[in-house]
Protein backbone atom coordinates (compact mmCIF):
# COMPACT_ATOMS: atom_id res chain seq x y z
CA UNK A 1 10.02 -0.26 -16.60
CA UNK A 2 13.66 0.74 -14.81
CA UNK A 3 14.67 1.77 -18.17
CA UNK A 4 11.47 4.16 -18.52
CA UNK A 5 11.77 5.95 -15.46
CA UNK A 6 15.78 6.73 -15.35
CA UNK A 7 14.82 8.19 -18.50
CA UNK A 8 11.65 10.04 -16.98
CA UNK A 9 13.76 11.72 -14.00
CA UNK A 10 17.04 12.44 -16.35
CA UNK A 11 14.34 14.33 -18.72
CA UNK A 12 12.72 16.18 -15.48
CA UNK A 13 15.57 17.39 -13.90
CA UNK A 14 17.04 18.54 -17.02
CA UNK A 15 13.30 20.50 -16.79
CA UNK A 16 13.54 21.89 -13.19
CA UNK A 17 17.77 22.86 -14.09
CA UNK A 18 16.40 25.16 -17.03
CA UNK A 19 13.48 26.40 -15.09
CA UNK A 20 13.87 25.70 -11.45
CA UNK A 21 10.39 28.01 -10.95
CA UNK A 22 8.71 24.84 -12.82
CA UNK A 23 6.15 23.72 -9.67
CA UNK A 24 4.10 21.47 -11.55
CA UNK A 25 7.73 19.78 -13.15
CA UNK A 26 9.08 19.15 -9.74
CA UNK A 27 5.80 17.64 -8.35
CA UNK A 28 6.20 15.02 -10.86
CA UNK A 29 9.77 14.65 -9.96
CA UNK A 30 8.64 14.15 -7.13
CA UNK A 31 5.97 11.19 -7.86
CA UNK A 32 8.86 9.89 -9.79
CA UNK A 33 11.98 9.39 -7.16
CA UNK A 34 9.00 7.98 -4.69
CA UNK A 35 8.99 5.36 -7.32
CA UNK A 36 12.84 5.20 -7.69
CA UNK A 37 12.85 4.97 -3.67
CA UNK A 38 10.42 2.31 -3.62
CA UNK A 39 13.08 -0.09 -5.27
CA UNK A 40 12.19 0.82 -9.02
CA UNK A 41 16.22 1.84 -9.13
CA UNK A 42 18.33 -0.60 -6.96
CA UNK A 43 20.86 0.35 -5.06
CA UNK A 44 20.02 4.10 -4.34
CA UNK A 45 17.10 4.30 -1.97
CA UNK A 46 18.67 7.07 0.53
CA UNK A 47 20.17 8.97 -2.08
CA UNK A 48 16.03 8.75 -4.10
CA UNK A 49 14.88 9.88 -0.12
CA UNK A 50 17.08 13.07 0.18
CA UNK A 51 16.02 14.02 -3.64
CA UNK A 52 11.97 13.46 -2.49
CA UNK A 53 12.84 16.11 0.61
CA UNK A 54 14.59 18.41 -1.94
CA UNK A 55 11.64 17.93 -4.06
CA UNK A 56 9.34 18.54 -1.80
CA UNK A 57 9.90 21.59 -0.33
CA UNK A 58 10.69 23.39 -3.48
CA UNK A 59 7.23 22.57 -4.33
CA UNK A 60 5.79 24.35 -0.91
CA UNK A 61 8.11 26.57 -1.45
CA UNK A 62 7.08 27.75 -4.73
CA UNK A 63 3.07 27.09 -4.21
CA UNK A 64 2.48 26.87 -0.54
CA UNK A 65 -1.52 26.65 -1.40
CA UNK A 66 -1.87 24.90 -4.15
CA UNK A 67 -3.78 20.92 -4.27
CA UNK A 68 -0.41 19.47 -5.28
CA UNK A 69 1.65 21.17 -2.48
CA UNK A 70 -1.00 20.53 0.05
CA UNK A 71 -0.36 16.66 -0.72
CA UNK A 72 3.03 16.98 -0.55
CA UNK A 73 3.10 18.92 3.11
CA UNK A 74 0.55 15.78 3.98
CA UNK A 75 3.62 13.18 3.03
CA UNK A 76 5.79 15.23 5.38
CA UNK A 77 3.63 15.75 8.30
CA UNK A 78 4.51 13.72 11.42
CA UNK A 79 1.09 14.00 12.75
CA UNK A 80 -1.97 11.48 11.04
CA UNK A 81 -5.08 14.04 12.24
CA UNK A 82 -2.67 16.93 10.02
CA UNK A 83 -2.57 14.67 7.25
CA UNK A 84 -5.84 13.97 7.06
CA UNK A 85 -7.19 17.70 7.07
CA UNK A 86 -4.61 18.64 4.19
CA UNK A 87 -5.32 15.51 1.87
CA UNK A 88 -9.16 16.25 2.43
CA UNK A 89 -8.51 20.46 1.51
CA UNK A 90 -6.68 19.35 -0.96
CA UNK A 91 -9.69 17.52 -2.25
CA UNK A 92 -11.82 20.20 -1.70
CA UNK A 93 -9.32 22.82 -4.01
CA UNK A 94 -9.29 20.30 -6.76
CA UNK A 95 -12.23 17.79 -6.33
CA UNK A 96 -12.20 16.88 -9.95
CA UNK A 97 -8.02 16.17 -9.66
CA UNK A 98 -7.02 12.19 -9.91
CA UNK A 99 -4.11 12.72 -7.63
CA UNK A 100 -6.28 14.43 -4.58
CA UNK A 101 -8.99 12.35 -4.64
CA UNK A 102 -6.81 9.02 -5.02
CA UNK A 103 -4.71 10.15 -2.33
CA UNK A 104 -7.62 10.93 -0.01
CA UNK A 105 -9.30 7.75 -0.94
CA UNK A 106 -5.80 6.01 -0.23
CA UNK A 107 -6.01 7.51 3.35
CA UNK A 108 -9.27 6.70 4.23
CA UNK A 109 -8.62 2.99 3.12
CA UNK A 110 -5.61 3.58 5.37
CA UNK A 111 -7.75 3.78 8.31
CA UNK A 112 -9.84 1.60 7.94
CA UNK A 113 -12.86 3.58 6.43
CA UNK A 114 -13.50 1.53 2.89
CA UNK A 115 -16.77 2.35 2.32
CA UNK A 116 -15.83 6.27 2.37
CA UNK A 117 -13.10 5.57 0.62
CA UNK A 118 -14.57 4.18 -2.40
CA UNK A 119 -16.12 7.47 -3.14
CA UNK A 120 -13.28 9.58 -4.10
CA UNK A 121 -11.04 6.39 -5.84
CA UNK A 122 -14.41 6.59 -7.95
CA UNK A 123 -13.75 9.77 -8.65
CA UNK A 124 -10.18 8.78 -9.43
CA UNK A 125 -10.66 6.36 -11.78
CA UNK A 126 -13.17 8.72 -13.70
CA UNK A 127 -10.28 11.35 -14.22
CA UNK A 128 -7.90 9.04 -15.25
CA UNK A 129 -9.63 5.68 -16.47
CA UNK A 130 -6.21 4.17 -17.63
CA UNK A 131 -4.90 4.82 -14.53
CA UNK A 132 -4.19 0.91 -13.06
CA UNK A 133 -3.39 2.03 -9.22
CA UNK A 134 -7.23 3.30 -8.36
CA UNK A 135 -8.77 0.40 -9.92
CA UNK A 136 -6.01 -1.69 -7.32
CA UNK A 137 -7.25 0.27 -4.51
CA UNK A 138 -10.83 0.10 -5.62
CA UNK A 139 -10.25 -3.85 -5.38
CA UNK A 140 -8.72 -3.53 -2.12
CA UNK A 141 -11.74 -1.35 -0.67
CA UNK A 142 -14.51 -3.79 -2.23
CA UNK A 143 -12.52 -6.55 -0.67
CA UNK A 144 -12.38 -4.98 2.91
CA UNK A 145 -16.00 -4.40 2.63
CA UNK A 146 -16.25 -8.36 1.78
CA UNK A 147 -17.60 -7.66 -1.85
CA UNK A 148 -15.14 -10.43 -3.21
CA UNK A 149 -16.30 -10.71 -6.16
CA UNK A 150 -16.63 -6.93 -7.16
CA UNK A 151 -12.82 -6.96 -6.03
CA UNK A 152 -11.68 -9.36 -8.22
CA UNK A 153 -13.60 -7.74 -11.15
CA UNK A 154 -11.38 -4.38 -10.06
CA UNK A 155 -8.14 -5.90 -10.11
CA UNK A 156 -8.68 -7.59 -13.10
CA UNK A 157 -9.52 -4.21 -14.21
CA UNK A 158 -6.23 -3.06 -13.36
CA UNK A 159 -4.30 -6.13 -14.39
CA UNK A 160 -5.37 -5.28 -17.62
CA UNK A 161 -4.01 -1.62 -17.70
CA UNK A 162 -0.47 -2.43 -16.55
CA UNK A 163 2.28 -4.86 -17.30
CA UNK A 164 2.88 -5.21 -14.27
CA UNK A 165 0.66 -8.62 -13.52
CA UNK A 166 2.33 -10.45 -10.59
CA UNK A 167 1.27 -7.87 -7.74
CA UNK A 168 -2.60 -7.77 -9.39
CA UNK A 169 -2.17 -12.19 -9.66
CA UNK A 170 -1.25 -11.75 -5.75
CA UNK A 171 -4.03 -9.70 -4.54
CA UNK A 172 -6.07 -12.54 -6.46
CA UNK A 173 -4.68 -15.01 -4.88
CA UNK A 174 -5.56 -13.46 -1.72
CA UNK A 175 -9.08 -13.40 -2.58
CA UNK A 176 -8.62 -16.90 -3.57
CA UNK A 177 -7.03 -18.02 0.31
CA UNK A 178 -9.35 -15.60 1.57
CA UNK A 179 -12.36 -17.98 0.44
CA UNK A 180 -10.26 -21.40 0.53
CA UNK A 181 -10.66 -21.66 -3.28
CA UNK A 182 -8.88 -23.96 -3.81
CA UNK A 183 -9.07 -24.42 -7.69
CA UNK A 184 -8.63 -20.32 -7.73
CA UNK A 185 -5.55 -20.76 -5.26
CA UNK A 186 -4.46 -23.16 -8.15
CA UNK A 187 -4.68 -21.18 -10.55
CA UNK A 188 -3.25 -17.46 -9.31
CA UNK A 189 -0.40 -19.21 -7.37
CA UNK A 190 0.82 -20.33 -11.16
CA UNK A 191 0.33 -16.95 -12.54
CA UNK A 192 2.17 -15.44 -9.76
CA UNK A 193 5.54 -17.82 -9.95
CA UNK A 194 5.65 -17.95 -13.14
CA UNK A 195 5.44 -13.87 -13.92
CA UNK A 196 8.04 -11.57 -13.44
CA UNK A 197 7.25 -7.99 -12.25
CA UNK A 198 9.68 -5.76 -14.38
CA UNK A 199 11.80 -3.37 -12.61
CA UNK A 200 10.92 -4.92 -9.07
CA UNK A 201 13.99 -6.43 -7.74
CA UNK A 202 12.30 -7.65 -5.14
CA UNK A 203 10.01 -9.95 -6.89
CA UNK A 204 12.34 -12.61 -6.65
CA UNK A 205 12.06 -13.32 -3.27
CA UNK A 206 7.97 -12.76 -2.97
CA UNK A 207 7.97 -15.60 -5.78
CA UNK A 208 9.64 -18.05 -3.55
CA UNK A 209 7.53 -17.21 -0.57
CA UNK A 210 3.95 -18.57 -2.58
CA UNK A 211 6.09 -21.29 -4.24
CA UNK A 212 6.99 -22.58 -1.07
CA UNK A 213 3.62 -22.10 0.64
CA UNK A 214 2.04 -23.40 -2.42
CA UNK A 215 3.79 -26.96 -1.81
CA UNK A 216 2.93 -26.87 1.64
CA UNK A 217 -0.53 -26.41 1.33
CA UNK A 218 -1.65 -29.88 3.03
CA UNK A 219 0.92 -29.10 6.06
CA UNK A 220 0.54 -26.54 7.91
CA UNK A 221 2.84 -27.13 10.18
CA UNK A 222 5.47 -27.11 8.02
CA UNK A 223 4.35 -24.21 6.09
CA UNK A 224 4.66 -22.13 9.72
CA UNK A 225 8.05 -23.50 9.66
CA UNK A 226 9.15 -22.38 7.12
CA UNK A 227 7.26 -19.11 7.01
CA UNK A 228 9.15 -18.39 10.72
CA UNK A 229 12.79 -19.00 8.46
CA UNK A 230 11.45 -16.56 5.63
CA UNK A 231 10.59 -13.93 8.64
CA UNK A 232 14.06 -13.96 9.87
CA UNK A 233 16.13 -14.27 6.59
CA UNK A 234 17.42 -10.99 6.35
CA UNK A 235 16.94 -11.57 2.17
CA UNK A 236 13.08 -11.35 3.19
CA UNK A 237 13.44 -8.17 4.65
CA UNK A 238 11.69 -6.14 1.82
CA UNK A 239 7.90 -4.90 2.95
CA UNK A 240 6.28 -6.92 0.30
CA UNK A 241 7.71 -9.51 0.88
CA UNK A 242 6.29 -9.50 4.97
CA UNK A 243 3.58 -8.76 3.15
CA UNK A 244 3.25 -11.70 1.20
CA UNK A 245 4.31 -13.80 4.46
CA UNK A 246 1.61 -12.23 6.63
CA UNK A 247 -0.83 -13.32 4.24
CA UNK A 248 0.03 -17.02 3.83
CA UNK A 249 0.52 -16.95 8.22
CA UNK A 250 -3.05 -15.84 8.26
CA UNK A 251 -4.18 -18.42 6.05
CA UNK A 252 -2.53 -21.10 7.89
CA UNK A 253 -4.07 -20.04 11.19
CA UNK A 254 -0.47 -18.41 12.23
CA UNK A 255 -2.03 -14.80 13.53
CA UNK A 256 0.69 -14.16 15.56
CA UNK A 257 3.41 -14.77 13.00
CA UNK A 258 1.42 -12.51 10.60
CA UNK A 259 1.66 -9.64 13.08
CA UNK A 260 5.30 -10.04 13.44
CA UNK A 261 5.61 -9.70 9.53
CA UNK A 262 3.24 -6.58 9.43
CA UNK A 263 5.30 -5.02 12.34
CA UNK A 264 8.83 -6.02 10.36
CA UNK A 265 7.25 -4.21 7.38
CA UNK A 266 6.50 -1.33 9.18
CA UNK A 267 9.96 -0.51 10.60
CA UNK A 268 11.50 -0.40 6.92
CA UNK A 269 8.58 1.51 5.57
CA UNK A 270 7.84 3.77 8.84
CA UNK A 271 6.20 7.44 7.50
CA UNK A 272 6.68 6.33 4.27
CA UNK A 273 4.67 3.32 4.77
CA UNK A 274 1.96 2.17 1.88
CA UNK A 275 0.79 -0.85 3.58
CA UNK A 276 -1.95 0.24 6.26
CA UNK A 277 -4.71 -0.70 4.58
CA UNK A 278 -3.46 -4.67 4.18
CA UNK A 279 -3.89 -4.96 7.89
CA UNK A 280 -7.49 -5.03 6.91
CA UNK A 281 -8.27 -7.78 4.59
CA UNK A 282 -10.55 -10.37 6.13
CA UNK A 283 -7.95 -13.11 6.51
CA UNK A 284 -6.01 -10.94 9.05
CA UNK A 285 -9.71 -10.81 10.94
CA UNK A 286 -7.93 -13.02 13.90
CA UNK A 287 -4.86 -11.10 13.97
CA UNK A 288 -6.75 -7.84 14.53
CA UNK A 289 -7.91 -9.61 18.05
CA UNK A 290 -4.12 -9.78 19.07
CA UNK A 291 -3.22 -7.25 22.14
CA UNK A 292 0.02 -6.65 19.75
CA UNK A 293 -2.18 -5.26 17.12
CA UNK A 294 -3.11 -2.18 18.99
CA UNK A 295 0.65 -1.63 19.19
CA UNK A 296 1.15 -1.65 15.44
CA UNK A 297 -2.34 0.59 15.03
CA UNK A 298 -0.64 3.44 17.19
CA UNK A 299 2.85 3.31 14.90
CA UNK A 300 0.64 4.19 12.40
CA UNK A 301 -0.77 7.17 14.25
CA UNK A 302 -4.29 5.95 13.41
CA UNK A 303 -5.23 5.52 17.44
CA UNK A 304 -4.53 9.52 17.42
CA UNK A 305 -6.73 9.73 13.84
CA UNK A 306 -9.73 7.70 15.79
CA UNK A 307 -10.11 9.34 18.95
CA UNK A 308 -9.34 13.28 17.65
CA UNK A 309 -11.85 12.91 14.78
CA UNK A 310 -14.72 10.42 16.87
CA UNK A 311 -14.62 9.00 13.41
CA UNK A 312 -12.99 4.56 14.16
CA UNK A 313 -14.14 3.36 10.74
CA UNK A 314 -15.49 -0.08 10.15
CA UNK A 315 -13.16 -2.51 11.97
CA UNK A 316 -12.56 -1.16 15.87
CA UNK A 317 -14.61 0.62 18.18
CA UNK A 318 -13.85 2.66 21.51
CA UNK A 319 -13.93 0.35 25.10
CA UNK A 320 -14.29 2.28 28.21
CA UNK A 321 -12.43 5.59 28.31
CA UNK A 322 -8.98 4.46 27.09
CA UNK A 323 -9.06 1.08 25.17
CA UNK A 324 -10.36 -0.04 22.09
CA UNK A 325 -11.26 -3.57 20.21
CA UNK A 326 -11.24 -4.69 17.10
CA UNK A 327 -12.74 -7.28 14.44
């Protein structure tokens, strides 16, 4: 909860104040402002950002060559091929670690590369099986892969690790649209507008989104409508929330508007964004077919990931000697 993690940062810097030498303290300071950041706290996202950079480099300061402080010069890197060779030595140092092989597995998912990345969340989830994010991710990577039904047993998984149920009801639901369930979209839509997600303040909004597009269901056209009005209501400007929206657009045959939302929710999130691997669920299959898509794919650096490592992953492949397509 909010409550819990004031409490966990108070009791952490008090740590790093009496022993400012404490690496391993201010690496899970670290973890815990990215939460604060992330809208946990409300109200003090830049002042969360400048205490991550503090963070940060005290840690690489301290332990320049440890796992941990290979990670952390991987969030500040610029450049996507750089982040990719320190998350993967930082694998290699500690290949029995939760937080380097989740983080590694995260990035692979990131570029589109499920099936690899399944491996070290795996290996995650194994080193800490209460852990609810890996079995999320896990979902996520069965459900790129199109193994719906192994992704719903995942998230369920997590759902029941975490009071946190509205985001785990969501990716659900997803499945659900995904298949045109429609006694599943029933269900999870309830579950989602009717939960809370504690300490989010940003739930609020992502609740009216599916309780709107719930009701509009039989009319599409109306449901683009009014998905177009939550895009440019400044109140919908959180990432999840675009999100959320890009989600229902796909469903409703809107690719275009879904793009815009991903492309919204990447100029809030920029390097700090989380969201990469959404881009590949199989409801956003037509949207990856847009010429804008390509745009988004090089603000994420992954273009530059592709072609320097030969490596495109599972959804686009190389055209001629400068292009690529996707699926």
């Amino acid at each position: 909860s909010r409550e819990n993690l004031s409490t966990a940062i108070e009791r952490l810097e008090q740590a790093v104040a009496l022993d400012p030498n404490f690496a391993i303290a201010w690496n899970v300071l670290k973890r815990f402002y990215n939460s604060a950041a992330d809208g946990w706290i409300p109200g003090r996202t830049e002042e969360y950002l400048a205490k991550i950079n503090v963070a940060s480099h005290r840690i690489i300061e301290l332990v320049p060559d440890v796992d941990y402080a290979l990670r952390t010069k991987a969030e500040l890197a610029g450049d996507v091929v750089e982040v990719s060779q320190l998350l993967k030595l930082a694998q290699a140092q500690a290949p029995g670690n939760f937080d380097s092989n989740y983080d590694y597995g995260l990035f692979l998912a990131n570029m589109g590369q499920p099936s690899e990345a399944i491996e070290y969340i795996q290996r995650a989830i194994r080193a800490e099986p209460l852990a609810s994010d890996p079995h999320t991710i896990l979902g996520i990577a069965y459900e790129l892969e199109g193994k719906i039904d192994d992704a719903a047993t995942a998230f369920k998984q997590a759902r029941e690790l975490t009071n946190q149920h509205s985001l785990l009801n969501f990716a659900l639901l997803a499945l659900a649209l995904e298949e045109n369930n429609r006694t599943l979209i029933d269900k999870y839509t309830k579950l989602v507008v009717n939960s809370d997600l504690l300490g989010n303040i940003n739930w609020a909004e992502t609740r009216d989104v599916n309780q709107v597009m719930y009701g509009l269901l039989d009319t599409p056209k109306k449901a683009a409508t009014e998905l177009s009005q939550f895009l440019s209501d400044p109140e919908y400007n959180d990432p999840l929330a675009q999100e959320i929206i890009a989600v229902w657009a796909s469903y409703f045959g809107e690719d275009e508007l879904a793009l815009k939302a991903f492309h919204k929710a990447y100029e809030v999130y920029q390097s700090r964004t989380r969201v990469n691997w959404l881009i590949w669920r199989p409801i956003h299959k037509n949207m990856r077919r847009l010429p804008g898509f390509k745009d988004l794919l090089s603000k994420y650096g992954t273009v530059d990931y592709w072609r320097t490592t030969g490596h495109w992953g599972d959804y686009c492949h190389p055209v001629g000697g400068d292009d690529f397509e996707c699926i």
